[in-house]
Protein backbone atom coordinates (compact mmCIF):
# COMPACT_ATOMS: atom_id res chain seq x y z
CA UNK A 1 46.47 31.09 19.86
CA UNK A 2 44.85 32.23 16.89
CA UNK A 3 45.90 34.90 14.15
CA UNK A 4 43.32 36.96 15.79
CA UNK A 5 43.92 36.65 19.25
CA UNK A 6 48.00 37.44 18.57
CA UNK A 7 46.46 40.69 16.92
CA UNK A 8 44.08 41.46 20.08
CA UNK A 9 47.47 40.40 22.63
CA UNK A 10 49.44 42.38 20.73
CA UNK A 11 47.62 45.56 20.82
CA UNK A 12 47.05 45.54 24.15
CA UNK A 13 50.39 44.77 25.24
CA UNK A 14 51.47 47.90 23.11
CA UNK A 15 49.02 50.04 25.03
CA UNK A 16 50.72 49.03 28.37
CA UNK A 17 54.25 49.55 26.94
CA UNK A 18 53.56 53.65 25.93
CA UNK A 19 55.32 55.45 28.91
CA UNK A 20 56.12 52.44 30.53
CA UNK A 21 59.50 52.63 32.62
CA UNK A 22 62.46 50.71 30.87
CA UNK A 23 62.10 47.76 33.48
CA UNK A 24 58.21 47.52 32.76
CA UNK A 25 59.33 47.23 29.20
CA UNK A 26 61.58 44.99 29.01
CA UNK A 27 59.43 42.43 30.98
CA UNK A 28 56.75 43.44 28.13
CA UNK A 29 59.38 42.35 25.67
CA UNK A 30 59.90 38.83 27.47
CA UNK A 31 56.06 37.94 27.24
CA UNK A 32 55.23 38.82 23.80
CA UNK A 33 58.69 36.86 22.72
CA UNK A 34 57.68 33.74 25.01
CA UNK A 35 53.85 33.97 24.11
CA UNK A 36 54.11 34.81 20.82
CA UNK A 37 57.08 33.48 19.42
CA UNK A 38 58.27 36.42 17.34
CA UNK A 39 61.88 37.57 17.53
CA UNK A 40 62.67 39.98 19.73
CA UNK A 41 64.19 42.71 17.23
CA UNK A 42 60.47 42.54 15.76
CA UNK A 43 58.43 42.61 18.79
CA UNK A 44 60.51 45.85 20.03
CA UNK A 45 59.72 47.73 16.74
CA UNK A 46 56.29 46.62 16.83
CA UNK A 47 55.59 48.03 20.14
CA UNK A 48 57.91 51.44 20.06
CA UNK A 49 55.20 52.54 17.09
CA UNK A 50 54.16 55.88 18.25
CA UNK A 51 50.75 54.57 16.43
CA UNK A 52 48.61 51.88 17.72
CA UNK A 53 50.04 48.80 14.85
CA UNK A 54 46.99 47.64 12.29
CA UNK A 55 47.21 44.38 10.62
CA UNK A 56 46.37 43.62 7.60
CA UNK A 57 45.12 40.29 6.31
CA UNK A 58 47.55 38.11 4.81
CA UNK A 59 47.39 35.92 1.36
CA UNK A 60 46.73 32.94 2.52
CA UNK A 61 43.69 34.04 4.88
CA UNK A 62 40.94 34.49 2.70
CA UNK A 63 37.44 33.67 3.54
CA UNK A 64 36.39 30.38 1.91
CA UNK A 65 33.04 31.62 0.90
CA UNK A 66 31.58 28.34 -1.04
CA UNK A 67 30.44 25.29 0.91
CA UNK A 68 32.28 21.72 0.25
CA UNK A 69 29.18 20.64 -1.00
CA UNK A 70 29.09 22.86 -3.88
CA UNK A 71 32.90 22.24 -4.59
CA UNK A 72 32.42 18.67 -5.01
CA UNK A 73 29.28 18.97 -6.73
CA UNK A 74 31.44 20.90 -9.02
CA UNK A 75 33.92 18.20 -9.98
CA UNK A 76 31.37 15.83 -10.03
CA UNK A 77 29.58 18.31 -13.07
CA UNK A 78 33.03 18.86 -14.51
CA UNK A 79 33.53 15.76 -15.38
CA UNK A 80 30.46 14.50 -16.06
CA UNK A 81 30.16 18.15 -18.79
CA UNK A 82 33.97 16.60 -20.09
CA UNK A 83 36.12 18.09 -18.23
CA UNK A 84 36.05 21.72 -20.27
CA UNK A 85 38.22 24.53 -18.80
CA UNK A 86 37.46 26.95 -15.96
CA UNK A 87 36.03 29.63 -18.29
CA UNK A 88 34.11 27.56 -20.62
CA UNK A 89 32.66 25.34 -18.06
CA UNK A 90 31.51 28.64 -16.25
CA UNK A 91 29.64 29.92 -19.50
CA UNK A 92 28.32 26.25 -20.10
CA UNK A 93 26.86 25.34 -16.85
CA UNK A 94 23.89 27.84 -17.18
CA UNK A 95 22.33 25.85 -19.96
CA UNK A 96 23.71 22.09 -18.35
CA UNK A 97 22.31 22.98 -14.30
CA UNK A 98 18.90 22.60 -14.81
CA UNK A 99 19.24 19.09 -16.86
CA UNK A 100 21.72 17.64 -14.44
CA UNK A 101 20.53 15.03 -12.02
CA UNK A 102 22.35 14.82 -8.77
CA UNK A 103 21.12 13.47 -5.29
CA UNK A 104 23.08 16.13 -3.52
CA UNK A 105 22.20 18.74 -5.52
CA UNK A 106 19.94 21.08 -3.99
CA UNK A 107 18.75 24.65 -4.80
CA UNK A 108 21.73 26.67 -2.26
CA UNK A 109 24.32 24.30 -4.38
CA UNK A 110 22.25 25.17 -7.75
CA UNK A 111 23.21 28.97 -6.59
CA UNK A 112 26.58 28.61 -5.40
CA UNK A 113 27.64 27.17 -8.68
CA UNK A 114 26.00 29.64 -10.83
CA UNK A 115 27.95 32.17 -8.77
CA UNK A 116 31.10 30.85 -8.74
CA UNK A 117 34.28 32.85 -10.96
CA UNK A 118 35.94 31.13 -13.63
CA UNK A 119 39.14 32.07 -11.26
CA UNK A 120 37.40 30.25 -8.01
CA UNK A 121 36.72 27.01 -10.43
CA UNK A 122 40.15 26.88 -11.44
CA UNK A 123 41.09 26.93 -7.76
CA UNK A 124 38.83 23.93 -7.23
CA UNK A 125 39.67 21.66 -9.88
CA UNK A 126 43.28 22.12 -10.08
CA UNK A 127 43.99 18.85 -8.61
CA UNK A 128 41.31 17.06 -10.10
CA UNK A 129 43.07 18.65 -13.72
CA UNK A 130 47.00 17.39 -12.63
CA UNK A 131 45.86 14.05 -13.48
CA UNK A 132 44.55 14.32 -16.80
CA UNK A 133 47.85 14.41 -19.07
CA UNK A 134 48.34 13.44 -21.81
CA UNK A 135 51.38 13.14 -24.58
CA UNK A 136 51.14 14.54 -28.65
CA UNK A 137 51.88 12.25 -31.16
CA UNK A 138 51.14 13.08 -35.40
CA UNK A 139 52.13 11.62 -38.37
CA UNK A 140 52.41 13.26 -41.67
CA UNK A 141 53.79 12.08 -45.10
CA UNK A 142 55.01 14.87 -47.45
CA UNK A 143 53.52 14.62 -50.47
CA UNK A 144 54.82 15.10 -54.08
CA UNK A 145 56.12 18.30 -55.87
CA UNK A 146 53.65 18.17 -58.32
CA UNK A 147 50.46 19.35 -56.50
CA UNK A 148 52.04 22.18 -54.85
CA UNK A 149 52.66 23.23 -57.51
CA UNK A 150 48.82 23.51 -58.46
CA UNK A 151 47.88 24.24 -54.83
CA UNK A 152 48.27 27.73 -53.72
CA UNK A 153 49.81 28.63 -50.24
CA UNK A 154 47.31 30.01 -47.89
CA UNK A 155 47.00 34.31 -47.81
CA UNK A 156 46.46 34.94 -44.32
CA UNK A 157 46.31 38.69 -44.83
CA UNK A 158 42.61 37.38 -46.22
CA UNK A 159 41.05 36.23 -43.12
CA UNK A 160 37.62 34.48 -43.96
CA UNK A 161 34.55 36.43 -42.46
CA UNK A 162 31.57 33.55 -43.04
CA UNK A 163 31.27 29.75 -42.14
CA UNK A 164 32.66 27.26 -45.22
CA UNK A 165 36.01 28.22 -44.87
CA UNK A 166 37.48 24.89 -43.22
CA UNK A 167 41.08 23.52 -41.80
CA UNK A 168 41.36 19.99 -42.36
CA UNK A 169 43.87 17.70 -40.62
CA UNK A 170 44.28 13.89 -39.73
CA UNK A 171 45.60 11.96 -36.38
CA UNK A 172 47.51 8.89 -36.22
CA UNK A 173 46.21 6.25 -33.99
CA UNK A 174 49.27 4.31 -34.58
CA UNK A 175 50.62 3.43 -30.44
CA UNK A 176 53.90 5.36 -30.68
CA UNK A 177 55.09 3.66 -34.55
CA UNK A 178 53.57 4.65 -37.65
CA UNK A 179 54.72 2.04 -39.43
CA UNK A 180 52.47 -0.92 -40.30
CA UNK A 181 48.47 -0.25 -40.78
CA UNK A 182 46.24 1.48 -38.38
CA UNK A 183 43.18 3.53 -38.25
CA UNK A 184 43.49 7.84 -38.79
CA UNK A 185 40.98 10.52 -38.18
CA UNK A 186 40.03 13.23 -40.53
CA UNK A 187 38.92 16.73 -38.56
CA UNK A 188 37.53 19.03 -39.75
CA UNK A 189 37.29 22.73 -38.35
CA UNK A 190 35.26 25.70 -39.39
CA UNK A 191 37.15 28.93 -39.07
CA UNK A 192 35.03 31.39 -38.09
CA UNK A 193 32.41 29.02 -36.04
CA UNK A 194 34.75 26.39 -34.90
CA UNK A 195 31.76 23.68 -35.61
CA UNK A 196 34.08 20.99 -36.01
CA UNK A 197 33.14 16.95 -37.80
CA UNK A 198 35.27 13.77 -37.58
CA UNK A 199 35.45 10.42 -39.45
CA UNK A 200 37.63 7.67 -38.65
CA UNK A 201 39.69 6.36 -41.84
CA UNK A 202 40.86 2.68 -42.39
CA UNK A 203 43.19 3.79 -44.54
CA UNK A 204 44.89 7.05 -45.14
CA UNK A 205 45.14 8.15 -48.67
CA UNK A 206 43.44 10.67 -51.65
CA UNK A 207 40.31 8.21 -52.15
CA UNK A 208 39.38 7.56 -48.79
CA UNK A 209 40.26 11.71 -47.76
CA UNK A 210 37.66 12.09 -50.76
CA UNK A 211 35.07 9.68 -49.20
CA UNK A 212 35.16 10.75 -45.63
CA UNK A 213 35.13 14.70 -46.76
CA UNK A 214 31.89 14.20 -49.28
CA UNK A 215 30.39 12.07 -45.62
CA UNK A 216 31.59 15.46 -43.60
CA UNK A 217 30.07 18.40 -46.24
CA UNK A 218 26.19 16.09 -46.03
CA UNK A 219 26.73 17.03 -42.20
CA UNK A 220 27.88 20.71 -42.43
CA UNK A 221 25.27 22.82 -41.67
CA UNK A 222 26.41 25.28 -43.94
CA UNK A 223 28.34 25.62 -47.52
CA UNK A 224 31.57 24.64 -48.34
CA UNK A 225 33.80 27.39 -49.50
CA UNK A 226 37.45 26.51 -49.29
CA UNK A 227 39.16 23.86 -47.83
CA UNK A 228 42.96 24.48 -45.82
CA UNK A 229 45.48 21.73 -45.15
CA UNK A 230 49.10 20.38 -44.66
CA UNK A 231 51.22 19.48 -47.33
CA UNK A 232 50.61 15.78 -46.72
CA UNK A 233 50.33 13.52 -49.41
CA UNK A 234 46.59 12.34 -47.84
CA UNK A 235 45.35 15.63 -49.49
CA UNK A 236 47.72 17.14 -52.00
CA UNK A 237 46.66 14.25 -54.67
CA UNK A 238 44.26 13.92 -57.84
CA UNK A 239 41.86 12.23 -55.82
CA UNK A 240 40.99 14.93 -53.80
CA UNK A 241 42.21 17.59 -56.20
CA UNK A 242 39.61 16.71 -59.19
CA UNK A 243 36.72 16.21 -56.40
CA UNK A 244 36.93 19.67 -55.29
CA UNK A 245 39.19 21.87 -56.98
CA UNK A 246 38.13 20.57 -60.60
CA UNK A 247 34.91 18.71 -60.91
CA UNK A 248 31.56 19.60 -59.85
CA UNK A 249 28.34 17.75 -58.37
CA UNK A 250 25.32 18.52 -60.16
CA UNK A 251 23.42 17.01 -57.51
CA UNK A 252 24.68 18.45 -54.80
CA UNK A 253 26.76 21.57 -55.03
CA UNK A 254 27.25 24.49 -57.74
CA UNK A 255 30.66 26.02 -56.94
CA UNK A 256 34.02 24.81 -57.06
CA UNK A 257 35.90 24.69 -53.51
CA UNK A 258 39.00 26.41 -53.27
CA UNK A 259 42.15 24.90 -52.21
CA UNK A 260 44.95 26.00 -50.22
CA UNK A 261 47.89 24.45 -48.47
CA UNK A 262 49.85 25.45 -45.48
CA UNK A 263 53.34 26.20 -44.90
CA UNK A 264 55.64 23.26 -44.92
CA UNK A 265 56.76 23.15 -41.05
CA UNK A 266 54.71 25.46 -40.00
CA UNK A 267 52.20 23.53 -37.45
CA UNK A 268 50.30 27.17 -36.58
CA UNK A 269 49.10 27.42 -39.57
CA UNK A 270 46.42 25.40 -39.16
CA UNK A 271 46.05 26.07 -35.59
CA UNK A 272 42.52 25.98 -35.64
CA UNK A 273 42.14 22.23 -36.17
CA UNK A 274 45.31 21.39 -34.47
CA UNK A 275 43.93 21.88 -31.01
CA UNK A 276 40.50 20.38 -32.07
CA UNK A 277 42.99 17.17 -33.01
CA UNK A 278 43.42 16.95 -28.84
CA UNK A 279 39.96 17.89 -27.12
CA UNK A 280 37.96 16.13 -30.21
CA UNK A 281 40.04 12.77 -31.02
CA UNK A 282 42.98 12.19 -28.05
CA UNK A 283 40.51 12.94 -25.19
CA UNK A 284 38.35 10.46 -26.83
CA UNK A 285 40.26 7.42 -27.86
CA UNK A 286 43.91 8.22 -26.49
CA UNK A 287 47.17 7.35 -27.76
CA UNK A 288 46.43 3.46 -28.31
CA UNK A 289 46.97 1.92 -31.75
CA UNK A 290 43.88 1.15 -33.51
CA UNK A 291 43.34 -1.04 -36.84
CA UNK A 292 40.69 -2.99 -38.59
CA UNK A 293 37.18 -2.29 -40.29
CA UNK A 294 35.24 -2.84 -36.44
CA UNK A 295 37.25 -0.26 -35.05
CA UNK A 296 36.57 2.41 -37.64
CA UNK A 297 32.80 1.82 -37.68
CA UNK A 298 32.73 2.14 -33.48
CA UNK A 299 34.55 5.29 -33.68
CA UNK A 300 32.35 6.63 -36.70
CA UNK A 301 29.24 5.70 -34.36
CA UNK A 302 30.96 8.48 -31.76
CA UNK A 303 32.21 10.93 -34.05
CA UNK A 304 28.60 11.05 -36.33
CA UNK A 305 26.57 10.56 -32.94
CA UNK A 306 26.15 11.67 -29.42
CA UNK A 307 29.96 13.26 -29.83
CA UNK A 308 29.26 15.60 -32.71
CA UNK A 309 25.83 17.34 -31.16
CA UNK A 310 27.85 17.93 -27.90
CA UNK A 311 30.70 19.70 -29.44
CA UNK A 312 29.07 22.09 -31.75
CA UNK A 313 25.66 22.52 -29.32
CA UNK A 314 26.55 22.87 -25.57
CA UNK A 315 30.36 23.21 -25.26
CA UNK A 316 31.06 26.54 -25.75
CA UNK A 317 34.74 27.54 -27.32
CA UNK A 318 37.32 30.52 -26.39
CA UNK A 319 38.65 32.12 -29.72
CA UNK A 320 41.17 34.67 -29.68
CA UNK A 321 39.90 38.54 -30.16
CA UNK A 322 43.39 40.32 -30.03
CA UNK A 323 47.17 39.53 -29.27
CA UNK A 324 49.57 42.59 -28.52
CA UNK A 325 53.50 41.32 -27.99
CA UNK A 326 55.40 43.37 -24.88
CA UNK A 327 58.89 42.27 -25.42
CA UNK A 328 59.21 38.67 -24.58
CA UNK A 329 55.49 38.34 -23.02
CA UNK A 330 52.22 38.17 -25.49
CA UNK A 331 49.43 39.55 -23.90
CA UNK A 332 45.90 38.16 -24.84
CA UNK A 333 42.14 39.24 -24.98
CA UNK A 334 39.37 36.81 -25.94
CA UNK A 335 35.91 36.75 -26.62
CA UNK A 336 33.23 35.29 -24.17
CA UNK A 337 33.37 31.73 -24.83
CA UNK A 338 30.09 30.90 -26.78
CA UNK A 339 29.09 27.35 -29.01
CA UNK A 340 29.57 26.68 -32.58
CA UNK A 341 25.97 26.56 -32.79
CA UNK A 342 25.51 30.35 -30.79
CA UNK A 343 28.17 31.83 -33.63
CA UNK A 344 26.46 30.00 -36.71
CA UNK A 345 23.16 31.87 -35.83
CA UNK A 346 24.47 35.39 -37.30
CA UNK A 347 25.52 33.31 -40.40
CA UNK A 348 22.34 31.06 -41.53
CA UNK A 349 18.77 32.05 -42.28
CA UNK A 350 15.75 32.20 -40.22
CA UNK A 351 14.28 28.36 -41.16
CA UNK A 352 17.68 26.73 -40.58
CA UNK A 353 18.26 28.35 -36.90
CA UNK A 354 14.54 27.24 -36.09
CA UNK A 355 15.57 23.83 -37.29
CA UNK A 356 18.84 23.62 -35.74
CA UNK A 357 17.15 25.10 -31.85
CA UNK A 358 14.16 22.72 -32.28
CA UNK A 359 16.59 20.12 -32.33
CA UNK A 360 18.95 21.21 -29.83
CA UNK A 361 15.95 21.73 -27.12
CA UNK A 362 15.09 17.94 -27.72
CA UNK A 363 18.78 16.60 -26.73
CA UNK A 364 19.44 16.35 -23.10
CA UNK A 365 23.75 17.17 -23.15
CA UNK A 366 23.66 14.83 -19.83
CA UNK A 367 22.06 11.84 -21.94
CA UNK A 368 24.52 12.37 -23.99
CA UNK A 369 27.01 12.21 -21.92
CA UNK A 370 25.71 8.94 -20.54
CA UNK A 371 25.28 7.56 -24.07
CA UNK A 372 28.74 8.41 -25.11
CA UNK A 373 30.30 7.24 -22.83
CA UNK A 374 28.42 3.59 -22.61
CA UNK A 375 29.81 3.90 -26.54
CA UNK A 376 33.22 4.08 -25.40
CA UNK A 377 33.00 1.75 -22.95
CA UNK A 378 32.32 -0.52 -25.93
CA UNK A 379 34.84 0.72 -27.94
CA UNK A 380 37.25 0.26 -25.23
CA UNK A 381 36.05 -3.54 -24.67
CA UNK A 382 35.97 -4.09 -28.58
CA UNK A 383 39.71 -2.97 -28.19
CA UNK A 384 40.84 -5.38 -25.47
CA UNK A 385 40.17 -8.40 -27.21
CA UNK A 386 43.04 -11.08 -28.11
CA UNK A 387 44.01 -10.58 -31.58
CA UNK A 388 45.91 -12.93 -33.64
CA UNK A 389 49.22 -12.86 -35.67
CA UNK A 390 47.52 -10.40 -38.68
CA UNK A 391 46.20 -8.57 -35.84
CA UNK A 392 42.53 -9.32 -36.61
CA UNK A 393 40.06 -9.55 -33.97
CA UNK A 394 39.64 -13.07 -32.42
CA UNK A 395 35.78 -14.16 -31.94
């Protein structure tokens, strides 16, 4: 029988066990125990209630109220938007729906996803998400006494309040062993926007952190102010020191950039690019180890390409708006998850926001998609290839 039925049996058998002699009722007894299957301690107290018993719905028995069509429609746009979170892909498929081409997308589907809670697409993509793991892996050199010395630690009691003020990190593509040569990423993460750039580096030291940073700042859409990294010797050097702490372009910029250094040990200090390191370089090119001048110039074509206008125009980013600590548990609220490019417009003028939305409403974030992904695909078949005793490329 159904849940409902046993409710329906149930109440009627309680009707004809009120004033029933003691023989009548324990026969009642018998049948609900042999029909039903409860005990028979339960089924006695169940039935002596001098009310009629109500039954309540259970955890387990919601009503499913979205079709399977919709659900899979929705993994299929999960990962075809990148696989972003439950409450970022529900504040980022408003502006993707209307672009996406599906065959079994209809207008009812169109609805149902547009309705659906960040909770309910959580729900539906939880197995989808167990198989995407991944493992953390960093490398970074300490660098010499010298230039922290001249390199202030950061003042977090002065939290930055306009775009320019930037965390800077780089990633290790080095397989598990960081000895030996292979290929490193610089990232780089506005503060208060989150609009975040990345360059693949051949090598990792002050000249070529100087080089990929002056590439970076002609892609900013704003100003650099000040600059915030580790204590690795990539950055604390007179390469990068003179460039923007000293000297200053005529051409190009007026103002010196400030400097400032983290914490030694202290990873959270620069937790703002440290999470960009994962969703903006691992979910792109993984864990692998990477080397050579071909691989750097396929990976620039992603980071300076289709990869870049995705990021900072249609996947919108959660940021933190208060933490308050109860005991042992931290309890946080955050803001609705919006783009880099929706919390730039408050910062820049009136022709650069035209400029920047006249270019956005040109890019399709689905050909995008496509387009990154055939550049991967590339990557990824660049990357297969033999390779001989130097571990150069074989033709």
């Amino acid at each position: 029988m159904s849940a409902q039925a046993i409710r329906e049996y149930l109440i009627l058998i309680w009707k004809q066990y009120q004033g029933a002699p003691k023989s009548v009722r324990s026969q009642l007894l018998d049948e609900v125990v042999k029909n039903t299957g409860m005990h028979r301690g339960s089924a006695k107290r169940l039935l002596r209630r001098a009310e009629q018993p109500e039954f309540k719905r259970g955890k387990g028995t919601s009503v499913n109220s979205y079709s399977n069509t919709s659900k899979a429609l929705l993994k299929a746009l999960w990962k075809d938007m990148g696989y972003l979170g439950a409450v970022r892909l529900k504040a980022a498929i408003p502006a993707w729906i209307d672009k996406w081409r599906h065959t079994d997308l209809d207008d009812y589907s169109r609805f149902e996803l547009l309705q659906m809670s960040a909770s309910t697409i959580e729900r539906t993509l939880k197995v989808e998400k167990s198989k995407l793991r991944r493992q953390l892996n960093t490398g970074t050199k300490s660098s010499g006494n010298r230039m922290k010395t001249i390199i202030p630690l950061r003042d977090f009691e002065d939290q930055p309040t306009e775009p320019g003020h930037c965390e800077i990190d780089c990633v290790a593509h080095c397989g598990g062993s960081l000895t030996g040569e292979h290929i490193w990423t610089l990232t780089v993460t506005d503060i208060v926007t989150g609009h975040t750039e990345n360059e693949a580096l051949q090598f990792k030291n002050g000249w070529e952190v100087k080089l990929a940073l002056d590439r970076i700042e002609d892609r900013l859409p704003f100003p650099l102010i000040a600059l915030y990294m580790d204590n690795g010797s990539e950055f604390l050097n007179d390469d990068v020191h003179k460039r923007f702490a000293l000297t200053k372009n005529k051409i190009t910029r007026e103002d010196v950039i400030k400097l400032f250094r983290s914490r030694p040990y202290k990873k959270n200090d620069q937790c703002h690019v440290e999470q960009k390191n994962y969703t903006h370089v691992r979910e792109l090119f993984g864990y692998e180890r990477l080397s050579g001048k071909l691989m750097v110039r396929l990976m620039n074509n992603v980071y300076r390409g289709e990869w870049r206008l995705l990021s900072n125009y249609f996947y919108p980013q959660i940021r933190v708006k208060s933490k308050e600590r109860h005991g042992a548990k931290v309890k946080r609220k955050f803001h609705q998850p919006i783009t880099p490019f929706e919390s730039l417009k408050r910062h820049l003028s009136a022709e650069k926001i035209q400029a920047m939305e006249a270019e956005m409403r040109s890019l399709n974030p689905f050909d995008l998609r496509h387009k990154l992904r055939r550049r991967l695909r590339e990557f990824q078949g660049y990357n297969s290839r033999p390779r001989d005793g130097l571990g150069k490329y074989a033709v």
